[in-house]
Protein backbone atom coordinates (compact mmCIF):
# COMPACT_ATOMS: atom_id res chain seq x y z
CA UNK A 1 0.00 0.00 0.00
CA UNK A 2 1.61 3.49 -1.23
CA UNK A 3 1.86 6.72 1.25
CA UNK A 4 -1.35 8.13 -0.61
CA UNK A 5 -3.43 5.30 -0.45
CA UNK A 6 -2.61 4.66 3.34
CA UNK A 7 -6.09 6.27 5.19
CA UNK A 8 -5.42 8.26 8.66
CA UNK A 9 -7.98 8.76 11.37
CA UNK A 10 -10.08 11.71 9.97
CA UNK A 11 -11.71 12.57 12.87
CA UNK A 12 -10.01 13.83 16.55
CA UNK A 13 -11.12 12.01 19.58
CA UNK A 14 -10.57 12.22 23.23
CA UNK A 15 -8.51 9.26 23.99
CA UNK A 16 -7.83 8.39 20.56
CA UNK A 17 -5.30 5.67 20.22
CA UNK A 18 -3.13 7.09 17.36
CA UNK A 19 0.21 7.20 19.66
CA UNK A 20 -0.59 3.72 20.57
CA UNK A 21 -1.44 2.36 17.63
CA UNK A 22 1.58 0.23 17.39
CA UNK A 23 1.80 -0.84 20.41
CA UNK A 24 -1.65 -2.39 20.80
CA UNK A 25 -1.25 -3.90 17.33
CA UNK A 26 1.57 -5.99 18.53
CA UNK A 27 -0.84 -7.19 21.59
CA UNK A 28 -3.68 -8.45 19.20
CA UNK A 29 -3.86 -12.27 18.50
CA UNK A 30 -1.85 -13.59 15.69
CA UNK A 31 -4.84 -14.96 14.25
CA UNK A 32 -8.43 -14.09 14.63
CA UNK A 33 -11.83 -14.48 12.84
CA UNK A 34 -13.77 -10.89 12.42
CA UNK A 35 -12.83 -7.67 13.91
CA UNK A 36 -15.09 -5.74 16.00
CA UNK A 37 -14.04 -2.40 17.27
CA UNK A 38 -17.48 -1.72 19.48
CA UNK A 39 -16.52 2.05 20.85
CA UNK A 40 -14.53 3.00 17.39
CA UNK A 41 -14.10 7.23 18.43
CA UNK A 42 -11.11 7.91 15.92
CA UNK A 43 -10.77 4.39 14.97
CA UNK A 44 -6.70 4.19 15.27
CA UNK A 45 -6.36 0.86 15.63
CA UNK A 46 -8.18 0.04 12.87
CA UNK A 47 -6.96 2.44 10.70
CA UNK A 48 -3.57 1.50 11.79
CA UNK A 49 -4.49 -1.85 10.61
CA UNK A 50 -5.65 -0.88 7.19
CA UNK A 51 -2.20 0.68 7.07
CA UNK A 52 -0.24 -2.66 7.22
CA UNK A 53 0.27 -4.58 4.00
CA UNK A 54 0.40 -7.94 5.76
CA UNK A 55 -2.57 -7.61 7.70
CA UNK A 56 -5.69 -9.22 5.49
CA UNK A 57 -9.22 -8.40 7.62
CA UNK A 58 -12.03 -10.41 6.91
CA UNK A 59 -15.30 -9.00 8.11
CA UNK A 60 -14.92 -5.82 9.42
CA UNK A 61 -17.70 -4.42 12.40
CA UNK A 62 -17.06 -1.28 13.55
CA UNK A 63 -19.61 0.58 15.95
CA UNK A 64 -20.26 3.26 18.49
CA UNK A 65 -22.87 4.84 20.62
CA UNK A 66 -22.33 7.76 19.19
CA UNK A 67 -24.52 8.69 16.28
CA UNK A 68 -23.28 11.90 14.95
CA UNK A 69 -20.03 10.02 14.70
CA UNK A 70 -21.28 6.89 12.91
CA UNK A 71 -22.80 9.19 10.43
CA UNK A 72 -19.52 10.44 9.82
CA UNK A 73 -18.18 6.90 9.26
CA UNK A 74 -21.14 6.16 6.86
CA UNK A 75 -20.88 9.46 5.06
CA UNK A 76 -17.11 9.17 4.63
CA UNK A 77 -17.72 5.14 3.42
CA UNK A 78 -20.82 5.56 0.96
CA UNK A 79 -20.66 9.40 0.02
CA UNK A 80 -17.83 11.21 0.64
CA UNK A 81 -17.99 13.50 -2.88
CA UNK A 82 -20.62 14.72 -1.30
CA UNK A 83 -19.08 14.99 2.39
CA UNK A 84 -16.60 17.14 1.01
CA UNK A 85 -18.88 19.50 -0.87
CA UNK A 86 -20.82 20.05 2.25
CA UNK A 87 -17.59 20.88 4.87
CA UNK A 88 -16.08 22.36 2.49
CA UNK A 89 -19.19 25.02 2.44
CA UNK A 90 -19.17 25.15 6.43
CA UNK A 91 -15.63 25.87 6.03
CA UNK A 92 -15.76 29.02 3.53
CA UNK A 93 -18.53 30.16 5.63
CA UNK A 94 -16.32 29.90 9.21
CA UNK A 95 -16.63 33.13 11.72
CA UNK A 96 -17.49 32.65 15.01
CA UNK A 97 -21.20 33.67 14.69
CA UNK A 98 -21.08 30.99 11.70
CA UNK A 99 -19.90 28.68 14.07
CA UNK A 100 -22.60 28.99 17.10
CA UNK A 101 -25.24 28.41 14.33
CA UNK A 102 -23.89 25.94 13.20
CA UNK A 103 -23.22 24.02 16.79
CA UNK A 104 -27.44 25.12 16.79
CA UNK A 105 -28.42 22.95 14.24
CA UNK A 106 -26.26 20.29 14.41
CA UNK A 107 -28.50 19.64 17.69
CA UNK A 108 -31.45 19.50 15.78
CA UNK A 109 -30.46 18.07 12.85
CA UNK A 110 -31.92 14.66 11.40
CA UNK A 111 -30.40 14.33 8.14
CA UNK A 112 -27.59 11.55 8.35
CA UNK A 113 -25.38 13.51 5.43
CA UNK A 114 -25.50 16.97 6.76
CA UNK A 115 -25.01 15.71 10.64
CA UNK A 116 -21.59 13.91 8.95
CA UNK A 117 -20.84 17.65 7.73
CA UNK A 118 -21.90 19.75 10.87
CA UNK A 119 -19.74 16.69 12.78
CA UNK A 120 -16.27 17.34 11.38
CA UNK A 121 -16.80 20.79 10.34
CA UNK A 122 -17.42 21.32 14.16
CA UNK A 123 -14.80 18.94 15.38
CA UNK A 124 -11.93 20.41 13.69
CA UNK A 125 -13.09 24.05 14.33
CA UNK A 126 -13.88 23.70 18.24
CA UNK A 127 -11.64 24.03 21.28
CA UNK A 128 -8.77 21.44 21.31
CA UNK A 129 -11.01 19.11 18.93
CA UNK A 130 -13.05 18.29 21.49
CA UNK A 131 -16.36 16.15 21.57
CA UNK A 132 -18.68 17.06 24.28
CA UNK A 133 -22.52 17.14 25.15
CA UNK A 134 -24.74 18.13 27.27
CA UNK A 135 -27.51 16.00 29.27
CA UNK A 136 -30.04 16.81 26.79
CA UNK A 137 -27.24 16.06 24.45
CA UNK A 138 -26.49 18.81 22.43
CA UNK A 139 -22.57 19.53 21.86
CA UNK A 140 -21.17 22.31 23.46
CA UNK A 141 -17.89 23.27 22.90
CA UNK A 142 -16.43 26.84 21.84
CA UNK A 143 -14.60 27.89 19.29
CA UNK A 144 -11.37 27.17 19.34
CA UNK A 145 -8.40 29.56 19.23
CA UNK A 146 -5.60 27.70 18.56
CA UNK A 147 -4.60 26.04 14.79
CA UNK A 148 -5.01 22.50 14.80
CA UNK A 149 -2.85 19.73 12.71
CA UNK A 150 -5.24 16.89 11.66
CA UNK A 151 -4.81 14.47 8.67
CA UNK A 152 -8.49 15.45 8.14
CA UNK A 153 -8.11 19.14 8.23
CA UNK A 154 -4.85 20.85 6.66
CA UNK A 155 -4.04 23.84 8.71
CA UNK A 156 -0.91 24.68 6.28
CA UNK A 157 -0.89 26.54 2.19
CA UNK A 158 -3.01 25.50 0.09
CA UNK A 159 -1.65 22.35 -1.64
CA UNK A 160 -2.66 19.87 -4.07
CA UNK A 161 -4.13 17.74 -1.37
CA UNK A 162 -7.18 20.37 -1.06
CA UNK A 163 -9.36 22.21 -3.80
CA UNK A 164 -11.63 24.01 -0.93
CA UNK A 165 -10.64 26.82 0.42
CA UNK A 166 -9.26 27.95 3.74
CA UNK A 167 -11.16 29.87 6.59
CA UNK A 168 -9.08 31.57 8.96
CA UNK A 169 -10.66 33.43 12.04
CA UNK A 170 -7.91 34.88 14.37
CA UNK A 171 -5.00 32.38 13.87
CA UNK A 172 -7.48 28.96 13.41
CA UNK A 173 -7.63 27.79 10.09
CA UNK A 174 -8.85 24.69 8.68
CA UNK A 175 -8.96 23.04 5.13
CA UNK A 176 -9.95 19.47 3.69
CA UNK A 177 -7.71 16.94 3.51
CA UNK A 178 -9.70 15.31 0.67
CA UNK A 179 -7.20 12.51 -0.35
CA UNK A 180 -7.07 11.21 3.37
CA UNK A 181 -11.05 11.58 3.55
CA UNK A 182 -11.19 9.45 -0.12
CA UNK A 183 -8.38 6.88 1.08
CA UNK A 184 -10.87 6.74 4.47
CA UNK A 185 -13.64 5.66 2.16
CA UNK A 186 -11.66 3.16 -0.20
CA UNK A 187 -10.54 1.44 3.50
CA UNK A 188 -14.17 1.76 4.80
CA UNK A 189 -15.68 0.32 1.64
CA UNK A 190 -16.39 -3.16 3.46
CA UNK A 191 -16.85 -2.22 6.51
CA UNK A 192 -20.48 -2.93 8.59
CA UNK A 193 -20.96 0.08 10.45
CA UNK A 194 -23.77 0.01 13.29
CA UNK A 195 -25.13 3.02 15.71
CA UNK A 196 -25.10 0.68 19.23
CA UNK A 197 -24.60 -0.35 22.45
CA UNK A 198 -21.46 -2.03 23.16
CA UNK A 199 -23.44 -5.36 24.27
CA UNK A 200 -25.29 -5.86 20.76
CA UNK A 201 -22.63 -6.58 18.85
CA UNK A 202 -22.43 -10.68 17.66
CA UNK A 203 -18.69 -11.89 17.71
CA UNK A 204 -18.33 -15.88 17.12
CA UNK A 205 -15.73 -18.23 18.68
CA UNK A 206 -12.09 -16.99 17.39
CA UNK A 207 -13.40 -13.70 16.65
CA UNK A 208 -11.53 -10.67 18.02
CA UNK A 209 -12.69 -7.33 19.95
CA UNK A 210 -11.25 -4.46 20.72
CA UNK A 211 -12.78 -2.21 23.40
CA UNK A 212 -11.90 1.45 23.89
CA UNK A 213 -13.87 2.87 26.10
CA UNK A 214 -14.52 5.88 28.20
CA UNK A 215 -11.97 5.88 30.74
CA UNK A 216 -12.83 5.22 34.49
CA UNK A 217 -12.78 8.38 35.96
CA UNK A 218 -11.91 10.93 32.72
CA UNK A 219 -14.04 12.26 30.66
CA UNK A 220 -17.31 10.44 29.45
CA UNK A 221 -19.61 13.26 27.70
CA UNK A 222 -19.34 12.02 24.52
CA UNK A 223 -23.33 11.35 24.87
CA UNK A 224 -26.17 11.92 27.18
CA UNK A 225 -25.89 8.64 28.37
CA UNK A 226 -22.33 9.18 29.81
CA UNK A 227 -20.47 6.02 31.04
CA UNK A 228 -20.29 5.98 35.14
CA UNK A 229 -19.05 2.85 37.25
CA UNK A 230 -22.60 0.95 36.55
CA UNK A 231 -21.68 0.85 32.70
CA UNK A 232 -17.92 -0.16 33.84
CA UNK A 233 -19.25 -3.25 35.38
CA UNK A 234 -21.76 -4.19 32.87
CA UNK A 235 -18.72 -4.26 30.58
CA UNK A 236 -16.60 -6.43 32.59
CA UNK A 237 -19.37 -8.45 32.71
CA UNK A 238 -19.97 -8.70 28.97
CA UNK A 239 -15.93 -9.24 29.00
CA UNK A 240 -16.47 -12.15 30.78
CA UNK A 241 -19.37 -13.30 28.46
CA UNK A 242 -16.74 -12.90 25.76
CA UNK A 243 -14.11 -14.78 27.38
CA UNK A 244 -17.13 -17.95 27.97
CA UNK A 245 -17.71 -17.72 24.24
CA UNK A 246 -14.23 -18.10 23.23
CA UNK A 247 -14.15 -14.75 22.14
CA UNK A 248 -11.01 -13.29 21.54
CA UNK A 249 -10.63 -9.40 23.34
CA UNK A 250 -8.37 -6.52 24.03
CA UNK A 251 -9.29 -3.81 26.73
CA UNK A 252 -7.89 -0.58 27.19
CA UNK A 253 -8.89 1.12 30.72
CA UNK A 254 -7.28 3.61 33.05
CA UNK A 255 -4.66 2.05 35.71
CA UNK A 256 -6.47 1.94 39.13
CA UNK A 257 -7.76 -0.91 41.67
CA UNK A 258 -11.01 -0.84 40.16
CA UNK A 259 -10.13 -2.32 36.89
CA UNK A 260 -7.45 -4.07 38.08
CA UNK A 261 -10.20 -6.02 40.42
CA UNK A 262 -12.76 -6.43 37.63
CA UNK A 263 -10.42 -8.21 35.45
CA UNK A 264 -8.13 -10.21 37.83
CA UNK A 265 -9.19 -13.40 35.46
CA UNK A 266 -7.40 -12.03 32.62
CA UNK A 267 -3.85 -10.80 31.74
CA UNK A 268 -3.06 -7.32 32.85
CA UNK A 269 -0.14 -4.74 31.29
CA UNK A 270 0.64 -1.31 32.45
CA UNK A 271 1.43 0.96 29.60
CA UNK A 272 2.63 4.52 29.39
CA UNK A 273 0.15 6.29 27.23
CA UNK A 274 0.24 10.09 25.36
CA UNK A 275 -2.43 12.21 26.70
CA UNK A 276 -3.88 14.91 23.53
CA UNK A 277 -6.69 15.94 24.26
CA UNK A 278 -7.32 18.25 27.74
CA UNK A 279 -7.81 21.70 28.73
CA UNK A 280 -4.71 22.43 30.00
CA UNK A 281 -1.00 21.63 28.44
CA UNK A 282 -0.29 20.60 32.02
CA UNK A 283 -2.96 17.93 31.63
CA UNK A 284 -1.97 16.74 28.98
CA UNK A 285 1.23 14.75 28.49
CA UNK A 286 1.27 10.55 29.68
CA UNK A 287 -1.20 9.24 31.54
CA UNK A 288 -0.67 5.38 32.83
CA UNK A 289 -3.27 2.70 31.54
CA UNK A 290 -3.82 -1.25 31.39
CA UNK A 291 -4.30 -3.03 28.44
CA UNK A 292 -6.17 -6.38 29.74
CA UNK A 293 -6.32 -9.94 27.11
CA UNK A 294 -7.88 -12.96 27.69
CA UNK A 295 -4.76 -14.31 25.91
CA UNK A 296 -1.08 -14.74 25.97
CA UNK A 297 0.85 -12.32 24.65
CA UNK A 298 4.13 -10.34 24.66
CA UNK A 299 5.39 -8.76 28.09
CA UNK A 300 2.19 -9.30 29.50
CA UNK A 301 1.72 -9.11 33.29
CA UNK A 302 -0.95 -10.10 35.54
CA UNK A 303 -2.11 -7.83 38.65
């Protein structure tokens, strides 16, 4: 697979797994049925995985909670022309009264193509590329200030890579990246994407799952729902479900006794993991986490 055709998360996500990528690629199973990535966010692993020539997935199941975000996935897979008509308008229309009416009806919109559009337009143009709602779920970030680099949005000159133009308001500006966005859509092509729980999703014996999700005590607003301890449990239990099943699964969770206690059956590693997304610089930075298997592998140690 060339540089051009090699697709890059498109979308920035609170605890996205970019950084990591490599390392929880060398964790995974050497062999495994279908991949399910049940809390996708950015989708780095997966992407990652598209990314490496000797990698050949079979059926590919990739879902989230989150719908806004899945219609992003979709829109990217089955229309992206289109997608990048539509941004590309938000973008040449970018000021920051532009931007609080458009963060106004991307809470009431319905239609699956313009939500994709509202959804990354907004993503890439609000503070720190952050994804937040409310309890009656509507997202409510500001504006951000500062220029963000994203394979999705180019914040440099105008290059081949882009035919839409700029916006710039104070020193934030933000262009389509439309060869990532179209190499996104050639790797999504055979994808199943589903809006859903966690719990629905229908992995056979051998299969493998990856779960990402909200961290135990970080930030969980990525819908109205949140995830609290309850949810935490519910998916150790369905880890354990898994496990019975002879399901093959990866975990990543924060480093605390908590986790550590609802997964003493399985194999526990402490890792040392990059930190992008927070208010403050000072926040950010390396944050320790587990990644948890209910399989051998490499340099793995239990709690």
């Amino acid at each position: 697979m060339s540089r051009s055709d090699t697709a890059r998360p498109f979308v920035k996500w609170a605890g996205g797994k970019r950084a990591l990528a490599p390392t929880l690629f060398a964790h995974m199973p050497q062999t495994f049925g279908s991949y399910f990535e049940p809390f996708v966010g950015g989708g780095a692993l997966f992407w990652h995985l598209c990314a490496c020539t000797r990698v050949r997935l079979h059926d590919i199941y990739l879902s989230d909670i989150n719908w806004p975000l899945l219609c992003a996935y979709a829109a990217v897979r089955d229309r992206v022309e289109e997608l990048i008509v539509r941004v590309g308008q938000h973008i040449a229309c970018h000021t920051p009264t532009y931007y609080r009416l458009a963060r106004r009806k991307f809470a009431v919109c319905e239609h699956p193509l313009e939500v994709a559009a509202l959804f990354l337009y907004l993503n890439r143009s609000c503070y720190n590329g952050l994804y937040r709602v409310n309890k009656a779920g509507q997202f409510n970030v500001p504006l951000g200030r500062a220029a963000p680099a994203s394979p999705f949005l180019n914040t440099t000159a105008p290059t081949p890579r882009s035919t839409q133009p700029a916006a710039q308001v104070g020193h934030l500006a933000i262009r389509i990246d439309e060869e990532n966005l179209r190499s996104c859509a050639r790797a999504l092509a055979n994808t199943t994407l589903n809006c859903q729980h966690f719990s629905c999703i229908q992995p056979a014996r051998g299969d493998f799952v990856y779960l990402d999700p909200p961290y135990l005590g970080t930030f969980s607003a990525y819908d109205k729902t949140g995830f609290d301890r309850t949810a935490h449990e519910s998916l150790a239990a369905f880890c354990m479900h898994l496990d019975a099943r002879g399901v093959l699964f990866m975990l990543s969770n924060s480093d605390c006794p908590e986790v550590r206690a609802w997964y003493r059956p399985f194999r526990v590693q402490q890792l040392n993991a990059p930190r992008c997304i927070a208010r403050s610089a000072h926040a950010r930075g390396k944050r320790c986490e587990v990644l948890i298997t209910n399989y051998p592998c490499a340099d793995t140690a239990t709690p």
